[in-house]
Protein backbone atom coordinates (compact mmCIF):
# COMPACT_ATOMS: atom_id res chain seq x y z
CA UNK A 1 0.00 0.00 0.00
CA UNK A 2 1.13 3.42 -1.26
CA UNK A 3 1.64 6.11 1.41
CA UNK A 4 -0.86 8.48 1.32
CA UNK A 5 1.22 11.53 2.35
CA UNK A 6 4.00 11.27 -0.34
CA UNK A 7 1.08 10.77 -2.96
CA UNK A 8 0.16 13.91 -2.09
CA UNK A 9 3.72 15.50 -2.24
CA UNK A 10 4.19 14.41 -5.67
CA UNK A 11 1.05 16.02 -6.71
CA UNK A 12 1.80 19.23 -5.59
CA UNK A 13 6.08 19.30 -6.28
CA UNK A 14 5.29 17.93 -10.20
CA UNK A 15 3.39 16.46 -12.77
CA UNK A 16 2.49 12.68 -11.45
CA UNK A 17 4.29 10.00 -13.71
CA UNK A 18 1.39 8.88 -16.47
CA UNK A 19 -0.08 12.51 -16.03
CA UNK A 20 2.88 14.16 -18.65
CA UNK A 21 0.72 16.07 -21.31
CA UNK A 22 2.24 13.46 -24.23
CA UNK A 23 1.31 10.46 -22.02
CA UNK A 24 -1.98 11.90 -21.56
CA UNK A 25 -2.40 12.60 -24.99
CA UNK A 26 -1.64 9.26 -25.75
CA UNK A 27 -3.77 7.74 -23.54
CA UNK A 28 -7.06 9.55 -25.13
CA UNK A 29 -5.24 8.95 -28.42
CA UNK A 30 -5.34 5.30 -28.24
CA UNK A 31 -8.84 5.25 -26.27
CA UNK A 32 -10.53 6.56 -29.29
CA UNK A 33 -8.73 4.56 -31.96
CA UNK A 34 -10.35 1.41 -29.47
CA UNK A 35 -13.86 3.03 -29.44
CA UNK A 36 -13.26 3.52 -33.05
CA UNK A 37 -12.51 -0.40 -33.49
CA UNK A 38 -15.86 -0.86 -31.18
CA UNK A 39 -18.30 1.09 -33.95
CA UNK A 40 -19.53 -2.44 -35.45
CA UNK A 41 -20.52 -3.67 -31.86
CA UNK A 42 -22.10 0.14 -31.17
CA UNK A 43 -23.84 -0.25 -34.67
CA UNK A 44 -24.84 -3.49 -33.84
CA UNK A 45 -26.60 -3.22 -30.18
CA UNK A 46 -28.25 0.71 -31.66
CA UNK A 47 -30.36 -1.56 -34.24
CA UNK A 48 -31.11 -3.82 -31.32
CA UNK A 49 -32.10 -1.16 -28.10
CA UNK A 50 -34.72 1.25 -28.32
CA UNK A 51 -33.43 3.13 -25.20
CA UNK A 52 -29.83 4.20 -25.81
CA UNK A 53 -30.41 4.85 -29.30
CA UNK A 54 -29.75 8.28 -29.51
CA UNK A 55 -26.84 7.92 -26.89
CA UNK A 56 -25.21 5.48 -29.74
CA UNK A 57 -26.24 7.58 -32.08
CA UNK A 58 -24.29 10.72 -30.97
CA UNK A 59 -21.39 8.37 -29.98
CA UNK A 60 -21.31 6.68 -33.45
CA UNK A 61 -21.20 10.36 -34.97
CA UNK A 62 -18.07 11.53 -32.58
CA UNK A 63 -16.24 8.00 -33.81
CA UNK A 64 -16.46 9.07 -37.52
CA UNK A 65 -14.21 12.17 -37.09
């Protein structure tokens, strides 16, 4: 178990390690290109469920950018 107290230190002397603004990047990088890979299963369960259609719907829009 981490310590608590030199969690917070590192918070407030720096940037975390993971939080860097390229690893960041990445990480929402990469997240989309996944949800991209995902749009047949989104496409998929929108023809099936009445009630998140137009949540998929606005999702499947975002993933085509």
């Amino acid at each position: 178990m981490e310590n608590e107290e030199d969690d917070e230190l590192e918070w407030e002397e720096d940037t975390p390690r993971g939080y860097e603004q390229e690893a960041f990047l990445g990480y929402y990088y990469f997240s989309f290109l996944l949800l991209q890979e995902a749009t047949p299963v989104f496409t998929a369960i929108k023809a099936r469920t009445k009630s998140t259609t137009e949540e998929l719907a606005e999702l499947l829009a975002l993933l085509k950018h």
